[in-house]
Protein backbone atom coordinates (compact mmCIF):
# COMPACT_ATOMS: atom_id res chain seq x y z
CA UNK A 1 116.73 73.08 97.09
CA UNK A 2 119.19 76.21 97.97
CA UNK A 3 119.84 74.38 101.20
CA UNK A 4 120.86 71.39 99.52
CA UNK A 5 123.20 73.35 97.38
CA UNK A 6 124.16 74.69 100.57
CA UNK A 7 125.40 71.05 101.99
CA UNK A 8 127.30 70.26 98.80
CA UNK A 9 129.20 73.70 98.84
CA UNK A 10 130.14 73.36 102.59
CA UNK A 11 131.28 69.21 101.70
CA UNK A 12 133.54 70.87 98.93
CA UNK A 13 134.62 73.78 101.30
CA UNK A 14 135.90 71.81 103.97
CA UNK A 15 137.22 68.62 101.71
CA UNK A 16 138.25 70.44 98.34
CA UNK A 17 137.34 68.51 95.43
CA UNK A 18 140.00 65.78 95.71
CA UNK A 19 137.70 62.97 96.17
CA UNK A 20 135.30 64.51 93.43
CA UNK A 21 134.22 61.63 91.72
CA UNK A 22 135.13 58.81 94.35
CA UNK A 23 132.33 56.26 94.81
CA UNK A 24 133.94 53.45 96.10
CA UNK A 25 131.74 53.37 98.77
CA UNK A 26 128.05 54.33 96.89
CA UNK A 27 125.13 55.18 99.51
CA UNK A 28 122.81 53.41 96.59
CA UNK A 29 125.02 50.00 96.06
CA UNK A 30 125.61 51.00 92.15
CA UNK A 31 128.98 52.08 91.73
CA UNK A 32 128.98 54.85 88.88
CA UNK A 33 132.07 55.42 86.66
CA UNK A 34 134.18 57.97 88.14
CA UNK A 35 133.65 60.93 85.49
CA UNK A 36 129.40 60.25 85.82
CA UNK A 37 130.12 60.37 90.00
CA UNK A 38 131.86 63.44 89.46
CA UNK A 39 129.07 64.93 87.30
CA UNK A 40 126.50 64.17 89.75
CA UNK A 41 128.20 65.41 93.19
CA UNK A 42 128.96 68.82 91.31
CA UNK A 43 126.69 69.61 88.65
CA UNK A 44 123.19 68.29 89.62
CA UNK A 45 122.37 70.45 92.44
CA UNK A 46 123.23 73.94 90.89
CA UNK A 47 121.29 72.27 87.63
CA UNK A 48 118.47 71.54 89.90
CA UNK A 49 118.52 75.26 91.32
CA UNK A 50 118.87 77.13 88.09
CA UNK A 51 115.94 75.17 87.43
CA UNK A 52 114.00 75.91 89.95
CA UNK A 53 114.42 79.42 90.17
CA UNK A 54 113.57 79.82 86.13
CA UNK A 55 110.34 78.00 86.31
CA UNK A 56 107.93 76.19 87.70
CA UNK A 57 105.88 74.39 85.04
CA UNK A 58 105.86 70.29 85.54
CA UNK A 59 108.72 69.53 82.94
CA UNK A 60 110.99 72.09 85.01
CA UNK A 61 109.57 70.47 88.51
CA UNK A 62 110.21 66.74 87.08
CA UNK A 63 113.87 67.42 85.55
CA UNK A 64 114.50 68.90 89.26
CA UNK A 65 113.61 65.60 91.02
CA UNK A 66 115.28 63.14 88.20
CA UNK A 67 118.65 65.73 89.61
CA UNK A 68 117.95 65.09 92.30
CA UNK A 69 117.81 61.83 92.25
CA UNK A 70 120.81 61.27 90.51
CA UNK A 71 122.61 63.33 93.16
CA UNK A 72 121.96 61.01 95.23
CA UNK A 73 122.52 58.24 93.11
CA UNK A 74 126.58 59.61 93.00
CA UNK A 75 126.05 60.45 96.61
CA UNK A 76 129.13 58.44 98.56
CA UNK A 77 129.88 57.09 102.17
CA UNK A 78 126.56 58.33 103.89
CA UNK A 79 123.85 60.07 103.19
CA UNK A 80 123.26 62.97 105.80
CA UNK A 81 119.72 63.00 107.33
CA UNK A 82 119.47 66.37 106.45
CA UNK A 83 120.56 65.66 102.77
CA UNK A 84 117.29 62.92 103.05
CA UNK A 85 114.89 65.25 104.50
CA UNK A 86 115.43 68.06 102.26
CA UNK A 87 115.34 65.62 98.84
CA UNK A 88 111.72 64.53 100.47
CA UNK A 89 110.79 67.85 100.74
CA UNK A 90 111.67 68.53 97.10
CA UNK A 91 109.81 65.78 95.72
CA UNK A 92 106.79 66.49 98.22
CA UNK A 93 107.24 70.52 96.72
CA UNK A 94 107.57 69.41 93.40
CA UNK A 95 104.10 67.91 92.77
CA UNK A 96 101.96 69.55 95.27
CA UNK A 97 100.37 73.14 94.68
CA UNK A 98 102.76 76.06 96.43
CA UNK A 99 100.10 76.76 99.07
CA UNK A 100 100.95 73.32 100.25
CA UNK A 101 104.33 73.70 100.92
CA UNK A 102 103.87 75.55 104.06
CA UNK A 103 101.55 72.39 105.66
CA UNK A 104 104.26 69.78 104.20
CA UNK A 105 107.39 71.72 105.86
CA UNK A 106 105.66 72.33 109.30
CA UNK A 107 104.72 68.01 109.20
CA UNK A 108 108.43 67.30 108.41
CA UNK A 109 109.46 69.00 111.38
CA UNK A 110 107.36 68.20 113.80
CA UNK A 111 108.49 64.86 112.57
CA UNK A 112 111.81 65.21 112.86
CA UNK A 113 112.18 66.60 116.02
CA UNK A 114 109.62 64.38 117.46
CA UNK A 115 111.41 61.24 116.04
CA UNK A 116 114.57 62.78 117.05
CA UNK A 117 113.94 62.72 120.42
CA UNK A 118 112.43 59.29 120.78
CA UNK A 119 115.06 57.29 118.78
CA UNK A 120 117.35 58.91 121.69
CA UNK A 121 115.75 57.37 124.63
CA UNK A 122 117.96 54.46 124.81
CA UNK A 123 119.88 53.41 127.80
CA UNK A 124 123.51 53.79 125.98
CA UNK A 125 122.53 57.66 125.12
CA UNK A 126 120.74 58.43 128.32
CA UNK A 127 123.14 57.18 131.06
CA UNK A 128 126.19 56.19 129.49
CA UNK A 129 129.85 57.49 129.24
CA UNK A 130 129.58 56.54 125.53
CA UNK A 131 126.42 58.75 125.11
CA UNK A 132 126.98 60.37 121.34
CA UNK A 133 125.43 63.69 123.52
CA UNK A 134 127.88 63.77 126.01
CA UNK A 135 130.50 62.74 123.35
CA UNK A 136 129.96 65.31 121.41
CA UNK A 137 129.67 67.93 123.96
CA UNK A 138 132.78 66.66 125.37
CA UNK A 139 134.44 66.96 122.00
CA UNK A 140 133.68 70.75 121.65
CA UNK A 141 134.93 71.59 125.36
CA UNK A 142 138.06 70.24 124.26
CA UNK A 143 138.23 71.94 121.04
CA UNK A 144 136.98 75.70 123.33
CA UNK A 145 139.69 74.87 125.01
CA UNK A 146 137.37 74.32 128.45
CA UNK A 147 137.39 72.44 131.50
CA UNK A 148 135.66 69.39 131.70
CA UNK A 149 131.80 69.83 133.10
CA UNK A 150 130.96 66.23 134.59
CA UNK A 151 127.77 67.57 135.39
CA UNK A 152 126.80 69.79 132.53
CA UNK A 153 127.89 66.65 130.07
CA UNK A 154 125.40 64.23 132.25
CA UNK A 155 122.84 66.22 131.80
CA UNK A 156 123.39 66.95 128.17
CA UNK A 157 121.32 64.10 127.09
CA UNK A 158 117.95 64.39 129.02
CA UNK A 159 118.12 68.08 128.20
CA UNK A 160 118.22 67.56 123.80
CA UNK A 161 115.72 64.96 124.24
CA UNK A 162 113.03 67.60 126.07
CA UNK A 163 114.14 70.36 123.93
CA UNK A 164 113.66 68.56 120.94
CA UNK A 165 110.34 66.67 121.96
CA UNK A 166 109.04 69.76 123.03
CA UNK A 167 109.80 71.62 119.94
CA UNK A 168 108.12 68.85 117.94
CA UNK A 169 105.16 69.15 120.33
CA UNK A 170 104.37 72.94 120.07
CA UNK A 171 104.99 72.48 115.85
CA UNK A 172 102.33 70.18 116.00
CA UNK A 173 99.90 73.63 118.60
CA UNK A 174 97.93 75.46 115.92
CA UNK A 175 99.16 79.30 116.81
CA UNK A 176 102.64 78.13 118.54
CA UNK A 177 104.72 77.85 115.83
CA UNK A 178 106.40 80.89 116.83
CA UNK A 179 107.22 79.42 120.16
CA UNK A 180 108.64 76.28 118.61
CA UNK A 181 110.45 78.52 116.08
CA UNK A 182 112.31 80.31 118.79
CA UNK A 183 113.51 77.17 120.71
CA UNK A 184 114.23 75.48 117.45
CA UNK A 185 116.47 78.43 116.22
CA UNK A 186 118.29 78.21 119.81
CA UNK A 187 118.82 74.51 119.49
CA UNK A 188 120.31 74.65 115.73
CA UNK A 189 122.09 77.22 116.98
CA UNK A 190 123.71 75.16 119.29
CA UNK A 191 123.83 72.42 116.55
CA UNK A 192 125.96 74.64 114.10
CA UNK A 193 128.58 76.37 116.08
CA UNK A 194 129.54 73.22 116.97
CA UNK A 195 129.84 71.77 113.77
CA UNK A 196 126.82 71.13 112.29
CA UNK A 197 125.51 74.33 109.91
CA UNK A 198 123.81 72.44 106.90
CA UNK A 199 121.48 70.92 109.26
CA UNK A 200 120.89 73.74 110.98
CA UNK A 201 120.47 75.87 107.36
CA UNK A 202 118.20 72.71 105.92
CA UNK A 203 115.70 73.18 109.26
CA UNK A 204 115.65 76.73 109.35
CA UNK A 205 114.57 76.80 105.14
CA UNK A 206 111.95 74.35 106.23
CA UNK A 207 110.71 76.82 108.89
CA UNK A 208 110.84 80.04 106.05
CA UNK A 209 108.28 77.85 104.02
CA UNK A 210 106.15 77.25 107.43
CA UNK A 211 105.85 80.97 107.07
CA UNK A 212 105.32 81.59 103.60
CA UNK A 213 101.70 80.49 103.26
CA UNK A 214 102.02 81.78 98.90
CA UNK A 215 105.49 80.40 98.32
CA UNK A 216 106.74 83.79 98.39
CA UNK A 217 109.91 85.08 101.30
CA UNK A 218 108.17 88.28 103.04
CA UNK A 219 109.63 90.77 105.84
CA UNK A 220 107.47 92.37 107.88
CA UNK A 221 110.01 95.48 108.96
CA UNK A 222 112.97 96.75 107.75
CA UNK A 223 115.42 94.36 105.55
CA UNK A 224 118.48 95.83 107.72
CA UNK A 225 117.17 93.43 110.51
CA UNK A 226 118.41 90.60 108.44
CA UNK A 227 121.56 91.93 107.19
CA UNK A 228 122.43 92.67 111.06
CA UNK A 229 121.21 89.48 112.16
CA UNK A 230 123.62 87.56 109.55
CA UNK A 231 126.30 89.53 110.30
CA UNK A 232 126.19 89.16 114.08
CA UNK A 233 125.52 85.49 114.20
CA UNK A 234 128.43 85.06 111.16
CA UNK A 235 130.64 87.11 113.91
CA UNK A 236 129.30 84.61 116.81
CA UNK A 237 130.14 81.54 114.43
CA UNK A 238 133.49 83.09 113.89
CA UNK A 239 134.15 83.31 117.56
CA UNK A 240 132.65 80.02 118.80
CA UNK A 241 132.86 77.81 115.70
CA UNK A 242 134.91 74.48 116.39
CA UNK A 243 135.61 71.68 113.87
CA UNK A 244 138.78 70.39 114.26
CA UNK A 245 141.70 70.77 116.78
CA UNK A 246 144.01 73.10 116.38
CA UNK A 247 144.35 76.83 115.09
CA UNK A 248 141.94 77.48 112.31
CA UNK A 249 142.98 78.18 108.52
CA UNK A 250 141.87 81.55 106.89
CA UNK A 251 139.71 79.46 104.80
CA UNK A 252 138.30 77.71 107.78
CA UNK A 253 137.32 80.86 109.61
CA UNK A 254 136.26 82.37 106.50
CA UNK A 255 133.95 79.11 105.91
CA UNK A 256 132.14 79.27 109.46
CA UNK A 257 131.78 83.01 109.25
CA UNK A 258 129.92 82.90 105.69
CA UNK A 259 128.10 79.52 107.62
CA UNK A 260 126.91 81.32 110.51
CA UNK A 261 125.50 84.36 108.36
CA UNK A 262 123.72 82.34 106.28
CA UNK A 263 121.77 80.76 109.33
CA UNK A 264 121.58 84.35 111.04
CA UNK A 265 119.89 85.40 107.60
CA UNK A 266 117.32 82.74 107.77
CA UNK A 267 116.56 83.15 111.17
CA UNK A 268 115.90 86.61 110.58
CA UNK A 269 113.48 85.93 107.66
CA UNK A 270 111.72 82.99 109.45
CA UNK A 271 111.29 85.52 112.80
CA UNK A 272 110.38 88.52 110.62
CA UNK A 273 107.64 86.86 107.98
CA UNK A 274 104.35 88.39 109.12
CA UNK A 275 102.24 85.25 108.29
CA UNK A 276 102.14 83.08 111.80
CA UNK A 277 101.81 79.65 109.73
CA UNK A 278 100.62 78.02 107.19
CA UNK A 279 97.93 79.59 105.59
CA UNK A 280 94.56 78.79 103.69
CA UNK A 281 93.54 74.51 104.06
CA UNK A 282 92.21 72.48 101.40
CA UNK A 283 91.27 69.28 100.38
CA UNK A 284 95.44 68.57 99.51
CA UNK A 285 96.54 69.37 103.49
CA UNK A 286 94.79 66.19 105.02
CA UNK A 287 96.90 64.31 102.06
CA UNK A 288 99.67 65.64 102.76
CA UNK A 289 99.16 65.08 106.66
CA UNK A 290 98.51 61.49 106.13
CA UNK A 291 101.75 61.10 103.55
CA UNK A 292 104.22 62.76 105.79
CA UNK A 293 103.01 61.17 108.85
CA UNK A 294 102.94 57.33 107.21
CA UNK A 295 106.54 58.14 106.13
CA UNK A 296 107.85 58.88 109.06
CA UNK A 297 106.04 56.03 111.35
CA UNK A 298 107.83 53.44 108.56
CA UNK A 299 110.83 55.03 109.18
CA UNK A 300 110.90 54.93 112.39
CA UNK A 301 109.56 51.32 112.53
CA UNK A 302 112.53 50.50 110.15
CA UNK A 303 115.11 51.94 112.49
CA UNK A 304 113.15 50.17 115.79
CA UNK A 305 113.09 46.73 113.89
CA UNK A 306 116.49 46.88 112.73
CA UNK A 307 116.29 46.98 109.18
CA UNK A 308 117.97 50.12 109.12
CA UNK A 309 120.33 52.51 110.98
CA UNK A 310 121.12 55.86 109.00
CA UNK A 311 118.29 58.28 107.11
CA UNK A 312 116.31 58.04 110.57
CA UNK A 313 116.21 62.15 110.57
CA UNK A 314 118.30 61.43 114.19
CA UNK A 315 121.50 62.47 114.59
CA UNK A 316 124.12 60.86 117.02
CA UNK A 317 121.78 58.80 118.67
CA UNK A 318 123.73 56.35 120.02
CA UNK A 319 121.95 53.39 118.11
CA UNK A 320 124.76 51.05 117.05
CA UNK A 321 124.83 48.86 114.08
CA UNK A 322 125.22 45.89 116.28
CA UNK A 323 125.76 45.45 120.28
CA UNK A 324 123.56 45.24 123.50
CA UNK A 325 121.05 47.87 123.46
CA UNK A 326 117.12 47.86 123.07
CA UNK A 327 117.20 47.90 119.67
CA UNK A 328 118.84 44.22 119.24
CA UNK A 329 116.05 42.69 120.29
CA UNK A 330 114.06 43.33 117.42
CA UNK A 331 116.30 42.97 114.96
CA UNK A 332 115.31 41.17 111.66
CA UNK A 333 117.75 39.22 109.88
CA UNK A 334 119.68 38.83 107.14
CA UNK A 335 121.40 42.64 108.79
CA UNK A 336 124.13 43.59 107.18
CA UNK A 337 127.41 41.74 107.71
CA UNK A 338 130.41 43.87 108.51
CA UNK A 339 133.86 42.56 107.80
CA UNK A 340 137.64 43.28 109.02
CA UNK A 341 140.24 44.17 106.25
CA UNK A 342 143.54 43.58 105.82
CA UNK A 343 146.07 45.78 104.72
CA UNK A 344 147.78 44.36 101.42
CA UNK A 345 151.78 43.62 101.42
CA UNK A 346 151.97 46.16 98.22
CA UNK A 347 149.53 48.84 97.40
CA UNK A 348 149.32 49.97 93.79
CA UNK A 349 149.57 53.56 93.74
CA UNK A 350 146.87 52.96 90.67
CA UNK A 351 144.37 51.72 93.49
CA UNK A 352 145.11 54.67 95.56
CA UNK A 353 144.23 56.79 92.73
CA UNK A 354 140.55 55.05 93.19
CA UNK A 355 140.38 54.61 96.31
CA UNK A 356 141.85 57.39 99.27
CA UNK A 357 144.60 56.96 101.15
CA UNK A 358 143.02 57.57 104.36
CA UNK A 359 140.10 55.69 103.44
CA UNK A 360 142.29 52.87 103.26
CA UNK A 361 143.85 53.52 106.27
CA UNK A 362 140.68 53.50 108.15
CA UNK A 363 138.83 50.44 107.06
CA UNK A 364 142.27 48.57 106.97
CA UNK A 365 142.64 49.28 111.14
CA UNK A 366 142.40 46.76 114.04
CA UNK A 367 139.61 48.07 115.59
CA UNK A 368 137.64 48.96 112.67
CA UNK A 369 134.81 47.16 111.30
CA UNK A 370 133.23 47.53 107.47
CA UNK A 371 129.80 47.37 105.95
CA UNK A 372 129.95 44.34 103.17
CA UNK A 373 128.85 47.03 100.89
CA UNK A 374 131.29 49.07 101.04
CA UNK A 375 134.17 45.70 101.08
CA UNK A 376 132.07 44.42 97.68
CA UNK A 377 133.19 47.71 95.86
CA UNK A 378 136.27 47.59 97.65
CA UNK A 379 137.65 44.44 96.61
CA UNK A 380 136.30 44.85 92.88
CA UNK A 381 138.73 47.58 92.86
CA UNK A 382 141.42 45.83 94.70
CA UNK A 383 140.94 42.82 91.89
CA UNK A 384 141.41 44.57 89.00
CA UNK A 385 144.88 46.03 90.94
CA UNK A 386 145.93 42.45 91.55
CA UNK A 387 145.40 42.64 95.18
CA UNK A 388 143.40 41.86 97.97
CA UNK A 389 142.15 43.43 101.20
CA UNK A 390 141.54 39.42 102.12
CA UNK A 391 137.97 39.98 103.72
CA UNK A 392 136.83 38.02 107.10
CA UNK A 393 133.48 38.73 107.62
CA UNK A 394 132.83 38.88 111.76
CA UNK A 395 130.00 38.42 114.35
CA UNK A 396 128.86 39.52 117.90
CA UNK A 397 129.64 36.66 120.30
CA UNK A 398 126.46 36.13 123.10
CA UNK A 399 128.89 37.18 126.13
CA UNK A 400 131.63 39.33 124.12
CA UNK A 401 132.11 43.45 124.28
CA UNK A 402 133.86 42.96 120.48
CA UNK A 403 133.08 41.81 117.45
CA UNK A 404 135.07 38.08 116.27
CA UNK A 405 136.11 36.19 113.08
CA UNK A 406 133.26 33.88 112.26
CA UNK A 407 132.98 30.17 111.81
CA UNK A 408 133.88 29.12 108.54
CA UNK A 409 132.59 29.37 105.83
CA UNK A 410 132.90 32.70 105.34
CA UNK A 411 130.41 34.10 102.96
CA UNK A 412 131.43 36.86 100.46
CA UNK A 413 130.44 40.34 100.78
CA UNK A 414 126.76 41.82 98.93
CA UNK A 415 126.28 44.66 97.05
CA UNK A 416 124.17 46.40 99.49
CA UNK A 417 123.07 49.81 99.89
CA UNK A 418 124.19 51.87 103.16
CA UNK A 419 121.53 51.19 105.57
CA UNK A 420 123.86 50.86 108.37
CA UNK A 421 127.26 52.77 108.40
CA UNK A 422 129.92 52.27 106.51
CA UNK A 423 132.80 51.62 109.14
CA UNK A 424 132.21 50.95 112.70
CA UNK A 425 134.16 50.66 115.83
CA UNK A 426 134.84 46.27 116.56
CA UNK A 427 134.51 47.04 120.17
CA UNK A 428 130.69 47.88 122.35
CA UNK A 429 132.90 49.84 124.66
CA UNK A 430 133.84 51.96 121.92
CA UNK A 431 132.30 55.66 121.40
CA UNK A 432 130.44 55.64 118.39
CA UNK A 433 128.64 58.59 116.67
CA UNK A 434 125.65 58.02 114.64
């Protein structure tokens, strides 16, 4: 729950509140009224918390979830995969005894990083230039102001897909958790100095539960250890923290220090918890085995058939919402149909009080593609501004590298939740990080 809380604080850190309350673009497909948006991206999570911490009894528990859920209800644009996991761990916590907890976290990761890894080995991400790893990789050389490592970026991909498979693999070792623990604290290392701390933070509370077999936080040692370990990984954060080009704000650097001492802090707890997993087994751990492991096989036969993209617990994986890769082939249809828009000849400054500016300007560009979800909300707005954003709804042509106008007639756009992305690139030949 914290590490939820966590997410939200870090989205409002880096974005301020301006686009509290925006939801033209709503993960769910229901577009809430702007002032019951607002209330759920700010005040459901610290509700949920409060809660939490104050009791435990099953009233407390369900009021938590129903947040929950209505957090994600006002949720906009995308839902992280780290926002998904830790709302199914929630609801998994919620109504399970506490002794479970520890059985439930340890299945979610070894699912996740197990998952991870195999949704990667596709050709684009393994031996491409427009591999999201080498991308990304890329991306943060730039932004340390290094020299580009051709060979270090090749072999960026092959080496996150064995480091992740193999943490998944010693998760699922009775008595090598504590291996898996150290390689997985290396790798979301990695993860968060380049960008990435609330998935880093939502892994590493999973891995404090793995150790806390009662539901309680123990240190085995003195609690200096943890204060030294936040402040040293805050200070490496500081240091080798990259986000966006350019010299860093005192808000910015101020944001990945706090950021990197909150993950050095959990680290520290997870390393220093004398249990070595999860503790006592009863009748509720082959349940929960059988739950976890059934959700994450339909997920993953989701993403493999097509039916989705996003929430696959699989960052930047190079699976595109549409394109040559091995996933088209299995692809189930209706899929959602993505659309071009057009910039109107007058823009209400009314509708850019709904809808941002540089929203606008992205979905409006050339080489920019929509998800009909996201253009049905869209044009309501646009409507009731006496405008348009005249919609042409596209397709993949059998021997093109871009996306082109359909045949007529051109169908309208669904409401449709955000099982694919909200705004792709037109063009295959076109990086794209998912």
């Amino acid at each position: 729950m914290a590490a939820l809380f966590f997410h939200q604080m870090n989205r409002f850190w880096e974005y301020g509140f301006s686009r509290l309350g925006h939801h033209y673009a709503p993960v769910f497909g229901v577009r809430l009224p702007h002032k019951v948006a607002a209330a759920g991206q700010l005040v459901a999570l610290p509700l949920a918390l409060v809660i939490t911490v104050a009791t435990q009894s099953l009233i407390g528990r369900t009021v938590v979830v129903l947040l929950i859920a209505y957090w994600l209800l006002a949720t906009h644009l995308r839902l992280s995969d780290h926002c998904w996991l830790g709302a199914v761990a929630v609801v998994i916590a919620a109504f399970t005894p506490v002794h479970v907890d520890p059985v439930m976290a340890q299945d979610l990761l070894a699912g996740v990083y197990l998952t991870a890894a195999l949704l990667k080995v596709n050709d684009e991400y393994l031996f491409t230039e427009r591999s999201a790893g080498r991308a990304v990789t890329a991306q943060y050389f730039c932004l340390l102001g290094l020299p580009d490592f051709r060979r270090v970026l090749k072999a960026v991909p092959v080496m996150v897909i064995v480091v992740e498979f193999v943490a998944g693999a010693l998760t699922c070792v009775p008595g090598a958790a504590r291996w898996a623990l150290w390689l997985a604290i290396l790798m979301h290392l990695a993860f968060g100095i380049s960008g990435n701390f609330p998935f880093s933070v939502m892994a590493l509370s999973l891995w404090i539960m793995v150790f806390s077999p009662d539901g309680r936080i123990e240190v085995s040692g003195s609690p200096t250890a943890v204060w030294t370990a936040a402040v040293l990984v805050g200070l490496l954060a500081l240091a080798m923290g990259r986000t966006a080009s350019g010299r860093r704000s005192v808000r910015w650097l101020i944001k990945d220090f706090f950021e990197g001492a909150i993950y050095g802090a959990l680290c520290a707890l997870a390393l220093l918890a004398p249990a070595t997993g999860p503790g006592r087994v009863d009748g509720w751990a082959p349940l929960v085995h059988g739950l976890v492991a059934l959700a994450f096989v339909v997920n993953f036969l989701l993403v493999v058939t097509g039916v989705k993209l996003e929430w696959s617990f699989a960052m930047f994986t190079s699976l595109r919402p549409f394109g040559h890769s091995w996933l088209e082939r299995h692809r189930r249809r209706p899929w959602p149909r993505y659309y071009t828009l057009s910039l109107p000849a007058r823009i209400p400054k009314s509708l850019l009080a709904e809808v941002d500016p540089r929203f606008v300007y992205l979905v409006t560009r050339n080489e920019n593609v929509v998800h009909e979800g996201v253009v049905y909300h869209l044009e309501a707005v646009a409507r009731k501004h006496n405008v348009t954003f005249a919609p042409q709804v596209m397709t993949l042509a059998p021997a093109a590298r871009d996306l082109v106008p359909a045949e007529p007639p051109q169908p309208p756009p669904r409401a449709r939740f955000l099982d694919y992305p909200a705004v792709a690139p037109k063009s295959l030949d076109r990086r794209y990080l998912a």
